[in-house]
C-alpha atoms as a PDB file:
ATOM      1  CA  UNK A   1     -30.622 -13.185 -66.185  1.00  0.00           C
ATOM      2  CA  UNK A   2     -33.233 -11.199 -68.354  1.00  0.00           C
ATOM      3  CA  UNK A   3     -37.498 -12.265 -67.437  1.00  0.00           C
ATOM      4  CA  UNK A   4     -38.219 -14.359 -70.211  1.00  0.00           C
ATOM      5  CA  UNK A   5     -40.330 -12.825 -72.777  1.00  0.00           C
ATOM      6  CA  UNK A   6     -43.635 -14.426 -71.432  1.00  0.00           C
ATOM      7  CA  UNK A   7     -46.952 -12.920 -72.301  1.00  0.00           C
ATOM      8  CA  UNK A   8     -49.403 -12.806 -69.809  1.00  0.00           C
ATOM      9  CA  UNK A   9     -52.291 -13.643 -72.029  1.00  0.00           C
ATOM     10  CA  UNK A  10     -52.109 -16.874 -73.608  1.00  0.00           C
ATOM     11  CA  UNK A  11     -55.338 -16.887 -76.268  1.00  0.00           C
ATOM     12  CA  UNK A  12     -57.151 -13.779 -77.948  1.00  0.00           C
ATOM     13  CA  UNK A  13     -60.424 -14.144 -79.047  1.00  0.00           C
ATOM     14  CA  UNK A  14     -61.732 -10.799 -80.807  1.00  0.00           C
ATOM     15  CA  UNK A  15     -61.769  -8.217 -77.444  1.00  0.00           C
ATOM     16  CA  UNK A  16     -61.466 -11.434 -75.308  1.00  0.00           C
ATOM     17  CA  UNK A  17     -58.050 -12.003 -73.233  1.00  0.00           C
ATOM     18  CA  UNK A  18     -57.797 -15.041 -71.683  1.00  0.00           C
ATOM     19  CA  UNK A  19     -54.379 -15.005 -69.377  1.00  0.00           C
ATOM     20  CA  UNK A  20     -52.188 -17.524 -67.706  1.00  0.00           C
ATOM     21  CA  UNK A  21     -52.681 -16.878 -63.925  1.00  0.00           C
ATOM     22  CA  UNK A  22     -56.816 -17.332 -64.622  1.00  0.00           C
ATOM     23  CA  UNK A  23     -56.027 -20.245 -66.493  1.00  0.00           C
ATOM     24  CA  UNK A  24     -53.773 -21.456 -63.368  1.00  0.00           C
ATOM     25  CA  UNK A  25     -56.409 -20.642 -61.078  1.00  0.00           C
ATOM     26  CA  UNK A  26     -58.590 -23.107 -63.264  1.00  0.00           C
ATOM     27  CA  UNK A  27     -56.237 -25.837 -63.026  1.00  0.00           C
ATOM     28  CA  UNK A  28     -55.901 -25.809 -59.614  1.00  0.00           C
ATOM     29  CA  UNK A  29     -59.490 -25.821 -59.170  1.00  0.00           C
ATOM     30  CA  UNK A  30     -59.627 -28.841 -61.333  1.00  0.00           C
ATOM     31  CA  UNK A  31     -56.886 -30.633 -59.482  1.00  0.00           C
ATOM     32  CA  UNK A  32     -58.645 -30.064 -55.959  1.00  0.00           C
ATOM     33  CA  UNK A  33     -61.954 -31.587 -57.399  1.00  0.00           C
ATOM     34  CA  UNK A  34     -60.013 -35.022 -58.387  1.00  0.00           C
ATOM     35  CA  UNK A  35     -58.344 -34.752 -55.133  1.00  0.00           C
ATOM     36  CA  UNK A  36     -60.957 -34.631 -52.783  1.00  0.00           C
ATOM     37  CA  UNK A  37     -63.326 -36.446 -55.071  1.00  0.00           C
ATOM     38  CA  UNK A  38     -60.636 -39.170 -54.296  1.00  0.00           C
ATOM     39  CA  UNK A  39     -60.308 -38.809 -50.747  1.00  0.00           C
ATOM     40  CA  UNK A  40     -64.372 -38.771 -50.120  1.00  0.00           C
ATOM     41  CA  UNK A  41     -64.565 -41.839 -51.616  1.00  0.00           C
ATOM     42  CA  UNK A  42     -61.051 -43.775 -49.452  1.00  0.00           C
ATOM     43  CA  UNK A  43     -63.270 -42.031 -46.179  1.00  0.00           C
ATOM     44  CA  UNK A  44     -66.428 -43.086 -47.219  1.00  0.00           C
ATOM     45  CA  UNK A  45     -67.847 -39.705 -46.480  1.00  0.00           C
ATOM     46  CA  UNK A  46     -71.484 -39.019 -47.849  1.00  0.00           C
ATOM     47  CA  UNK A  47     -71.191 -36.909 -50.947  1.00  0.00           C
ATOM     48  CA  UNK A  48     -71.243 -37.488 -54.382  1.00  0.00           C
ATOM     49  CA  UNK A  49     -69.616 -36.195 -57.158  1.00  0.00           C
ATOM     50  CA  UNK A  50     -71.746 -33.187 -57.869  1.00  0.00           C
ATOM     51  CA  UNK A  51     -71.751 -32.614 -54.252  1.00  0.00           C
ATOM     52  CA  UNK A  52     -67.735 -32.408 -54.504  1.00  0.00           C
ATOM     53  CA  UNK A  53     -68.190 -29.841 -57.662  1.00  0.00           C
ATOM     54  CA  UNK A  54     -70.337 -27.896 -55.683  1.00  0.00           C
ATOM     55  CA  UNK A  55     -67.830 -27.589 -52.568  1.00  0.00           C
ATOM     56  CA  UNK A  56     -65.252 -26.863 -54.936  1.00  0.00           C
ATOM     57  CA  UNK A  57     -67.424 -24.039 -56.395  1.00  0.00           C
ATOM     58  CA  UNK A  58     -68.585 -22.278 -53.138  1.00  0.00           C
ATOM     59  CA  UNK A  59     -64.826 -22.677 -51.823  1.00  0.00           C
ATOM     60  CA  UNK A  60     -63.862 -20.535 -54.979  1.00  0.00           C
ATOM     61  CA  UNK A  61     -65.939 -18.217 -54.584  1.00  0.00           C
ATOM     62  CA  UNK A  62     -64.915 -17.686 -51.116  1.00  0.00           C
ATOM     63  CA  UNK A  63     -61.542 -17.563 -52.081  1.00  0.00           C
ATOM     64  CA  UNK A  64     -61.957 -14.757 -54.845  1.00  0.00           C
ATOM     65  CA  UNK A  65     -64.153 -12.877 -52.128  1.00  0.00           C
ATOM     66  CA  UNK A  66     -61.815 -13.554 -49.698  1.00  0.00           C
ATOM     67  CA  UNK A  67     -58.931 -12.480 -51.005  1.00  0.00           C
ATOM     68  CA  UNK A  68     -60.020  -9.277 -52.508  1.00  0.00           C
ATOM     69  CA  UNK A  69     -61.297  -8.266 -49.112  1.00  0.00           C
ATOM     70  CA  UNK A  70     -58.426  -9.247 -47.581  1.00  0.00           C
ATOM     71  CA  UNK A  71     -56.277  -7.297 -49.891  1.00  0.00           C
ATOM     72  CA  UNK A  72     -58.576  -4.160 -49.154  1.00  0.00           C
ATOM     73  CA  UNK A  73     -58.280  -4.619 -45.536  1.00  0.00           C
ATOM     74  CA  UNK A  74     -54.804  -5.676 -44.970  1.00  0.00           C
ATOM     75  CA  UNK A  75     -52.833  -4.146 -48.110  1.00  0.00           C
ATOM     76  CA  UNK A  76     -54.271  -0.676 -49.843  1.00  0.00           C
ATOM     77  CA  UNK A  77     -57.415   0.459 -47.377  1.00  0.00           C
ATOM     78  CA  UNK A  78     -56.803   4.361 -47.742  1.00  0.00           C
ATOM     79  CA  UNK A  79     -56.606   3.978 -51.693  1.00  0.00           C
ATOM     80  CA  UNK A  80     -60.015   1.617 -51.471  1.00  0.00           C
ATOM     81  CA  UNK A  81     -61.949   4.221 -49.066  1.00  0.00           C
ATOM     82  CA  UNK A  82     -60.757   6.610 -51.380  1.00  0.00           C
ATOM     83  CA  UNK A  83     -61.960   5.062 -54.309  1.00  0.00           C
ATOM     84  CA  UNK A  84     -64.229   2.663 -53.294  1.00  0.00           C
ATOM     85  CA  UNK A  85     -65.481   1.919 -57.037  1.00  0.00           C
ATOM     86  CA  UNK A  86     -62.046   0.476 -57.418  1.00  0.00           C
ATOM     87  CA  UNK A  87     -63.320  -2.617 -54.771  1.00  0.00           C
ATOM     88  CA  UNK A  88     -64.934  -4.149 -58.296  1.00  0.00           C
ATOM     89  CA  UNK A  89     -62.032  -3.285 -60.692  1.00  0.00           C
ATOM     90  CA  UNK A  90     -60.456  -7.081 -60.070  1.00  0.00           C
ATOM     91  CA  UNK A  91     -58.595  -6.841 -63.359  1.00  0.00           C
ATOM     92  CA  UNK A  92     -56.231  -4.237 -61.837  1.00  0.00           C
ATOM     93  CA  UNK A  93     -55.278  -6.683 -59.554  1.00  0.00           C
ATOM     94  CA  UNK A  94     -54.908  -7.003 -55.630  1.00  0.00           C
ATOM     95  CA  UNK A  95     -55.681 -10.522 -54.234  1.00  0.00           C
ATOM     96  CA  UNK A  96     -54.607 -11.376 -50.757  1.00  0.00           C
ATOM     97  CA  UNK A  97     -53.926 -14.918 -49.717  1.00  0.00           C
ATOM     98  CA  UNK A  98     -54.567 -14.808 -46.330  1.00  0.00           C
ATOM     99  CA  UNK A  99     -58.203 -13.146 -47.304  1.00  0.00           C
ATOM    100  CA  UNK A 100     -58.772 -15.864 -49.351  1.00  0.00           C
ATOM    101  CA  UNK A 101     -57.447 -18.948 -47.152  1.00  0.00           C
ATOM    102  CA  UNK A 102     -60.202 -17.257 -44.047  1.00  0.00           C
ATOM    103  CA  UNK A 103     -62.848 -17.064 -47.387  1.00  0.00           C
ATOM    104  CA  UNK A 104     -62.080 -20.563 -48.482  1.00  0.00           C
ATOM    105  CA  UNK A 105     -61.992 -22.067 -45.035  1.00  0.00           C
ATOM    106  CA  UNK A 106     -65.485 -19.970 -44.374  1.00  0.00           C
ATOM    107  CA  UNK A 107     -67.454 -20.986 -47.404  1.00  0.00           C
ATOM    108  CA  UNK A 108     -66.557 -24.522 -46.801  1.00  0.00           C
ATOM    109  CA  UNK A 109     -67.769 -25.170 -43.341  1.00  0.00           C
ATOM    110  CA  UNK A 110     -70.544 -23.573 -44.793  1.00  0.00           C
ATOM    111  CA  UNK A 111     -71.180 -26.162 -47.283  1.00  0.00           C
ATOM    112  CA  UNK A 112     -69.929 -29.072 -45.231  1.00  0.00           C
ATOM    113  CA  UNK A 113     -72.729 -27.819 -42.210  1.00  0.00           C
ATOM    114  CA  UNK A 114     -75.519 -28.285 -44.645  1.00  0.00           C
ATOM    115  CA  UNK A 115     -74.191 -32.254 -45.054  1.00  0.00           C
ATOM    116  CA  UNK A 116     -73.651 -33.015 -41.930  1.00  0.00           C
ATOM    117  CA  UNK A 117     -70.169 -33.558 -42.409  1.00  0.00           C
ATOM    118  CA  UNK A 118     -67.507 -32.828 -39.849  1.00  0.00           C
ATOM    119  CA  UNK A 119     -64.982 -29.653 -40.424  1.00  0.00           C
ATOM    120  CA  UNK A 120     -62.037 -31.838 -40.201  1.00  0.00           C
ATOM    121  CA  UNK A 121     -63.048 -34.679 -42.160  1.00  0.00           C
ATOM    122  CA  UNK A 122     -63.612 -32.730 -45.439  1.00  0.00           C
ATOM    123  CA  UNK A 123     -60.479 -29.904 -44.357  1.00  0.00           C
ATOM    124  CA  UNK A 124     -57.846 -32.671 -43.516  1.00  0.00           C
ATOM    125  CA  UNK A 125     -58.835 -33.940 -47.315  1.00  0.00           C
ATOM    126  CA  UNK A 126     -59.609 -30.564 -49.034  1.00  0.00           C
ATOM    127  CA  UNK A 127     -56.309 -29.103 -47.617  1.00  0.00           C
ATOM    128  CA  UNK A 128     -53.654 -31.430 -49.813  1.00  0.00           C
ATOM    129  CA  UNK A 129     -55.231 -29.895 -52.549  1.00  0.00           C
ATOM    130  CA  UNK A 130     -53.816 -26.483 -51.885  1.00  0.00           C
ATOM    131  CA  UNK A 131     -50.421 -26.912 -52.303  1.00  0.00           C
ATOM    132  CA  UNK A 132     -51.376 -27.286 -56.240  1.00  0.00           C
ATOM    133  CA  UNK A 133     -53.413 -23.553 -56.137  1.00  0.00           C
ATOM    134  CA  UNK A 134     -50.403 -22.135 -54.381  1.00  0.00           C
ATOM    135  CA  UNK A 135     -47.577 -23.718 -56.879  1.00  0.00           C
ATOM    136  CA  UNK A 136     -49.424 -22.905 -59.986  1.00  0.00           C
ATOM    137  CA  UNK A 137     -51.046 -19.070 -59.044  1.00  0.00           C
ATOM    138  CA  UNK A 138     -47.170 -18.519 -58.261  1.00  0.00           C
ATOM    139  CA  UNK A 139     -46.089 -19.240 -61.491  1.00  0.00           C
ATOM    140  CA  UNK A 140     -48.726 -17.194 -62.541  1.00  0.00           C
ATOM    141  CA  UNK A 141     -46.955 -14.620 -60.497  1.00  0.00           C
ATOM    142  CA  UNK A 142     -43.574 -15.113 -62.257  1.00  0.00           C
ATOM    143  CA  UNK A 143     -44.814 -14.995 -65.613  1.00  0.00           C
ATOM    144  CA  UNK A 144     -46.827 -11.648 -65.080  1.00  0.00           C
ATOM    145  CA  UNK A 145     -43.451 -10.355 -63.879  1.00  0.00           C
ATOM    146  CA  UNK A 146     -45.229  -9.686 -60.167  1.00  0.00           C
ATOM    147  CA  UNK A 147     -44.531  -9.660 -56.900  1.00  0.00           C
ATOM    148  CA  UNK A 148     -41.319 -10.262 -57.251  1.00  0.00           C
ATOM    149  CA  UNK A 149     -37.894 -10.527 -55.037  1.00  0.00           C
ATOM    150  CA  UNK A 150     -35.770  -8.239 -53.662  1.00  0.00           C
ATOM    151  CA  UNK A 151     -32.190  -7.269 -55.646  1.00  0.00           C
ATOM    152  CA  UNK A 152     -29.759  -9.089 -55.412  1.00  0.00           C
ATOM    153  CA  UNK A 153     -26.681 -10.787 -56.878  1.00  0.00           C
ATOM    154  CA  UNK A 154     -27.086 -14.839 -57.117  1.00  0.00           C
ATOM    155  CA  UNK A 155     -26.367 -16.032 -60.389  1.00  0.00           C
ATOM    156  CA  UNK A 156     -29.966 -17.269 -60.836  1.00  0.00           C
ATOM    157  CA  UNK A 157     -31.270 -13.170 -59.994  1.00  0.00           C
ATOM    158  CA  UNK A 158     -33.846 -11.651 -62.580  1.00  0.00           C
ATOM    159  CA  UNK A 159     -34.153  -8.045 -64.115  1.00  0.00           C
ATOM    160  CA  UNK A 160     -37.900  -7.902 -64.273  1.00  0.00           C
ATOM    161  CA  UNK A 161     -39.752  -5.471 -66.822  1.00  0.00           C
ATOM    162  CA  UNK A 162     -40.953  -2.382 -64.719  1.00  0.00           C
ATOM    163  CA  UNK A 163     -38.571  -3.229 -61.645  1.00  0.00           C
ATOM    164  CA  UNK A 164     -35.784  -1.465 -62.567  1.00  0.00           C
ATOM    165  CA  UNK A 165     -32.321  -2.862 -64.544  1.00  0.00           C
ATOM    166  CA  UNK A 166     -31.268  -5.033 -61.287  1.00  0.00           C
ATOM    167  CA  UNK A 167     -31.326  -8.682 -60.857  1.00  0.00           C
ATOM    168  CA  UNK A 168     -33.559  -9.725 -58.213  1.00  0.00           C
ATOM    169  CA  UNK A 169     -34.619 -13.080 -56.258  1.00  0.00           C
ATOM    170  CA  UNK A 170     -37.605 -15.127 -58.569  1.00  0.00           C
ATOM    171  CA  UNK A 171     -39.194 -15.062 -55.428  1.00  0.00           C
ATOM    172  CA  UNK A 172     -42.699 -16.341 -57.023  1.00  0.00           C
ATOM    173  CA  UNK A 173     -40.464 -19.568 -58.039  1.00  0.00           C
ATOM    174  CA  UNK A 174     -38.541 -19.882 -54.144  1.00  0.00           C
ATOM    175  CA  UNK A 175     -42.376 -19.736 -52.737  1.00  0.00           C
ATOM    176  CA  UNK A 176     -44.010 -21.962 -56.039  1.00  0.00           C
ATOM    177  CA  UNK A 177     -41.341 -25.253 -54.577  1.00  0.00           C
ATOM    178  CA  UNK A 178     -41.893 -24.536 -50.851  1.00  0.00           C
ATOM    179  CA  UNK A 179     -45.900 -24.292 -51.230  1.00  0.00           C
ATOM    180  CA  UNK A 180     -46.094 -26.461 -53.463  1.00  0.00           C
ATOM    181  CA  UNK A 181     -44.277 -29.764 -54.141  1.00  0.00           C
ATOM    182  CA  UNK A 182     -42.692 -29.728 -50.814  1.00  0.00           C
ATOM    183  CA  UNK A 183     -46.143 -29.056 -48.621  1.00  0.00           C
ATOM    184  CA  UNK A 184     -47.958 -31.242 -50.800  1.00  0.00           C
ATOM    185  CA  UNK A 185     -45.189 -33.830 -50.462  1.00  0.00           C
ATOM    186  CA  UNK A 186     -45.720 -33.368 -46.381  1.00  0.00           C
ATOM    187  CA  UNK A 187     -49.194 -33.066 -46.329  1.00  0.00           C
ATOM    188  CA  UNK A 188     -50.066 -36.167 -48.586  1.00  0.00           C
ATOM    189  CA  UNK A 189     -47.109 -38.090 -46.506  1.00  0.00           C
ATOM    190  CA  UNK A 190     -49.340 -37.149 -43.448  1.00  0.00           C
ATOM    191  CA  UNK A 191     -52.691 -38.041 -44.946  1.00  0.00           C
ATOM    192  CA  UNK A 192     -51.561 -41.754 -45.790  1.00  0.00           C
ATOM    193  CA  UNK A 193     -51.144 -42.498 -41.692  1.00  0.00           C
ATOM    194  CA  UNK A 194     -52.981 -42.513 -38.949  1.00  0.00           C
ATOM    195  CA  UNK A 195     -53.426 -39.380 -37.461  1.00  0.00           C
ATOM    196  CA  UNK A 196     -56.197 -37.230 -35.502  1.00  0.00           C
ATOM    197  CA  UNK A 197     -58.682 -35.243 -37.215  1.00  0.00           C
ATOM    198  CA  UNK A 198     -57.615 -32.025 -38.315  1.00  0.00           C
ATOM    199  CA  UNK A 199     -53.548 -32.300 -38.269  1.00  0.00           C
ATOM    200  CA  UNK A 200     -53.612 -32.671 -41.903  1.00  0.00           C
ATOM    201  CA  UNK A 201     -55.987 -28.862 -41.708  1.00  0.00           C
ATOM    202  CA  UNK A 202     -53.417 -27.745 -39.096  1.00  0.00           C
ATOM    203  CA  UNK A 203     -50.008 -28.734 -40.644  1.00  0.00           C
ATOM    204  CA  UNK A 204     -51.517 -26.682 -43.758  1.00  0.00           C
ATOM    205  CA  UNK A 205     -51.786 -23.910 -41.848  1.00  0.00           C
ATOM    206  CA  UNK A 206     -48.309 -24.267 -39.444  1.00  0.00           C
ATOM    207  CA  UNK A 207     -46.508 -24.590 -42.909  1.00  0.00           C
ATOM    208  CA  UNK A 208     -47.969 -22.080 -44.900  1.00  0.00           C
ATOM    209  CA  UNK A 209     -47.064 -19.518 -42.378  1.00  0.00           C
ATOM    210  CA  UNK A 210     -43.567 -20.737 -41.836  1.00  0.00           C
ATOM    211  CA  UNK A 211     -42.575 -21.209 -45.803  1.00  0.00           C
ATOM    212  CA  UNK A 212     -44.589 -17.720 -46.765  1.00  0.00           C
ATOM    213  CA  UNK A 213     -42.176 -15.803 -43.486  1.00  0.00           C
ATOM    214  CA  UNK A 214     -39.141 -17.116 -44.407  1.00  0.00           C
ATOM    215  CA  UNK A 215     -39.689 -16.311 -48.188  1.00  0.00           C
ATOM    216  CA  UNK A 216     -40.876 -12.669 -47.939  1.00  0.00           C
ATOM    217  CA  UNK A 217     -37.025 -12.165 -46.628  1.00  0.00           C
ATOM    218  CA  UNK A 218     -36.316 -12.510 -50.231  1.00  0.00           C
ATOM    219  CA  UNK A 219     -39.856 -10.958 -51.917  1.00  0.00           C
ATOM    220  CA  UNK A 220     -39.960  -6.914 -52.595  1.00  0.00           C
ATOM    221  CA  UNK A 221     -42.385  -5.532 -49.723  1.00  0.00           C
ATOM    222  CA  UNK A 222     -45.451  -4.132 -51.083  1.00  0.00           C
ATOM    223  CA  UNK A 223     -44.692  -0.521 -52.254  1.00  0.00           C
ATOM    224  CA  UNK A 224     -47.518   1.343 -50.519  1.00  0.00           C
ATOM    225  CA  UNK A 225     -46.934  -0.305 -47.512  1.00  0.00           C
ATOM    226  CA  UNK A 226     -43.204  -1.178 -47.106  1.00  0.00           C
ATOM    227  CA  UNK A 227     -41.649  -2.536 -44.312  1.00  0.00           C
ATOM    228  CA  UNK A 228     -44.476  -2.576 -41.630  1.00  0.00           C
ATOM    229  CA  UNK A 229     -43.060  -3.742 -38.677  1.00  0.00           C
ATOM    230  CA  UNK A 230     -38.553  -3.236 -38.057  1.00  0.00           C
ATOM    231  CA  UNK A 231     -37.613  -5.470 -40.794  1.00  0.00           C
ATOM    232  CA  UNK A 232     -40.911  -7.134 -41.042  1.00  0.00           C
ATOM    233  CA  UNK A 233     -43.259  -7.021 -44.337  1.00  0.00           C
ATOM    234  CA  UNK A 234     -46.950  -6.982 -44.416  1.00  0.00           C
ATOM    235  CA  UNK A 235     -46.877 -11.172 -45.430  1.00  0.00           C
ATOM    236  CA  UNK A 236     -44.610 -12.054 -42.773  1.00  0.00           C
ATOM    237  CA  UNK A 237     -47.315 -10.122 -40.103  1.00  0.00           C
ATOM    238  CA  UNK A 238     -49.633 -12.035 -41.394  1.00  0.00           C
ATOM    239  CA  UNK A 239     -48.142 -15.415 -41.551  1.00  0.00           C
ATOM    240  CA  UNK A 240     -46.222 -15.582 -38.068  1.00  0.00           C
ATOM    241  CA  UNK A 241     -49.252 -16.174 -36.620  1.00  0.00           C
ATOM    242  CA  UNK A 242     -50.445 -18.824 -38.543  1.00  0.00           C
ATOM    243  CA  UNK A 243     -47.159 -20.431 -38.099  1.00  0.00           C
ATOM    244  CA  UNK A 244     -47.656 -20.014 -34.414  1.00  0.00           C
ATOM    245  CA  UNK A 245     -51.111 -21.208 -34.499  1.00  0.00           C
ATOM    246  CA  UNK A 246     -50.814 -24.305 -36.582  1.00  0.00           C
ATOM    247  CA  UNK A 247     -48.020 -25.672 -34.534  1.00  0.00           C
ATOM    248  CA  UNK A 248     -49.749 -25.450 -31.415  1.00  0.00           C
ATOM    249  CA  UNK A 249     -52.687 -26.666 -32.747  1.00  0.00           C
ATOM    250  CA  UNK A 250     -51.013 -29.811 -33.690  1.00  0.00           C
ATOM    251  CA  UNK A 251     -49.698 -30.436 -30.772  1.00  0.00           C
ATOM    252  CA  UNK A 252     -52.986 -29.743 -28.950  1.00  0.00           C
ATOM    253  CA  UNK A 253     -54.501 -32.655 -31.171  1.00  0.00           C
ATOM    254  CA  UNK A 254     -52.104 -35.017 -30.710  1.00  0.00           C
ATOM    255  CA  UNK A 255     -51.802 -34.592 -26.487  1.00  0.00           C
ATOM    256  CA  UNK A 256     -54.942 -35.043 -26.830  1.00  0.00           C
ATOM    257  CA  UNK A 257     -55.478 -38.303 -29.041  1.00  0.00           C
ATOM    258  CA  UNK A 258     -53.064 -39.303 -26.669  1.00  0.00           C
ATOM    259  CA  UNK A 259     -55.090 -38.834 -23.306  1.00  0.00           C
ATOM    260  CA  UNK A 260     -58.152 -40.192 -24.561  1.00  0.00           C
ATOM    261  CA  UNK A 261     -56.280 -43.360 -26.509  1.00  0.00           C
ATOM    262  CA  UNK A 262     -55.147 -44.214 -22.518  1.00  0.00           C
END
């Protein structure tokens, strides 16, 4: 199947470029504010609406700080030490999710400290929200023809411009479903009963982890890096041991809603 002929920037204005994956970034933004403005409000939790549009702002900017540090750190350090004027050149790309999950999650208990407001009751709210960010910056991914899947020779494989004249896995559209409709599906399931505080925060995490491992089986490893560890990429380093962490953490919660409910 040949990439359709997308282009990446969806509205010129004179020397302006305005592109899809900012505008997806926008979006999701957009849809977390509704979200959470929606899910203060059902908790009763003391903030109003500019307070939400204010958490939403200092979580994105910890997520664009975020993940260009974490890209830096985890992904291209030599290059960046190298060049380290190339830190603030954010239009040549290099975001890192992880980076900007630890920057989101930062910048928020940040905000939420200042209100008085407990981690968990904000993050077990804040958290359905990101399933939206992930499924639309993916598809952001797929239509700048990046990060892409390995070759291979399912009907449904893509020759992507600039990755040679092989079909390969749409693996920005395998991880858009998995973080996206189906986490949020899970995740808002979970939010609607009774649970303790934080499994919502948690189950983010545990699934996250699991759904970004198993897809990087199918994603191209980063170039400069490769294959980091035996058959292991970068991402899949990086998200065993959130998998790890959010399952255990869940059940931590729940033994111990249990013990103090007897």
């Amino acid at each position: 199947m040949k990439f359709p002929d997308f282009d990446p920037v969806f509205l010129r204005i004179g020397p302006l470029q305005f592109r899809w994956y900012g505008l997806m970034y926008i979006i999701g933004f957009i849809a977390a504010y509704f979200i959470i403005k929606a899910g203060v409000k059902k908790k009763h939790l003391p903030l109003s609406k500019d307070d939400v549009a204010d958490l939403i702002f200092t979580v994105a900017l910890g997520v664009i700080l975020g993940g260009r540090l974490g890209y830096i750190l985890f992904y291209d350090l030599q290059v960046y030490l190298a060049k380290p004027l190339e830190i603030f050149a954010v239009w040549h790309g290099g975001m890192s999710f992880h980076g900007g999950l630890l920057g989101a999650i930062a910048a928020g208990f940040y905000y939420i400290r200042k209100k008085r407001i407990g981690f968990y009751q904000i993050a077990d709210i804040g958290f359905i929200a990101g399933p939206v960010g992930l499924c639309l910056g993916r598809i952001g991914n797929f239509i700048n023809g990046e990060l892409y899947g390995r070759v291979t020779n399912v009907p449904w494989g893509v020759v992507f411009p600039g990755a040679g004249n092989l079909p390969r896995h749409p693996s920005q559209l395998y991880e858009a479903i998995l973080e996206g409709p189906l986490m949020f599906s899970i995740l808002w399931l979970l939010g609607r009963r009774k649970h303790p505080e934080g499994a919502v925060f948690w189950s983010f995490i545990g699934l996250y982890g699991l759904f970004r491992f198993i897809v990087e089986f199918f994603r191209e490893p980063d170039a400069q890096l490769g294959l980091v560890a035996g058959r292991f990429s970068m991402g899949q380093m990086l998200s065993l041991p959130m998998a790890l962490l959010g399952c255990g953490m869940i059940v931590w919660l729940y033994l111990r809603d249990k013990r103090h409910s007897n």
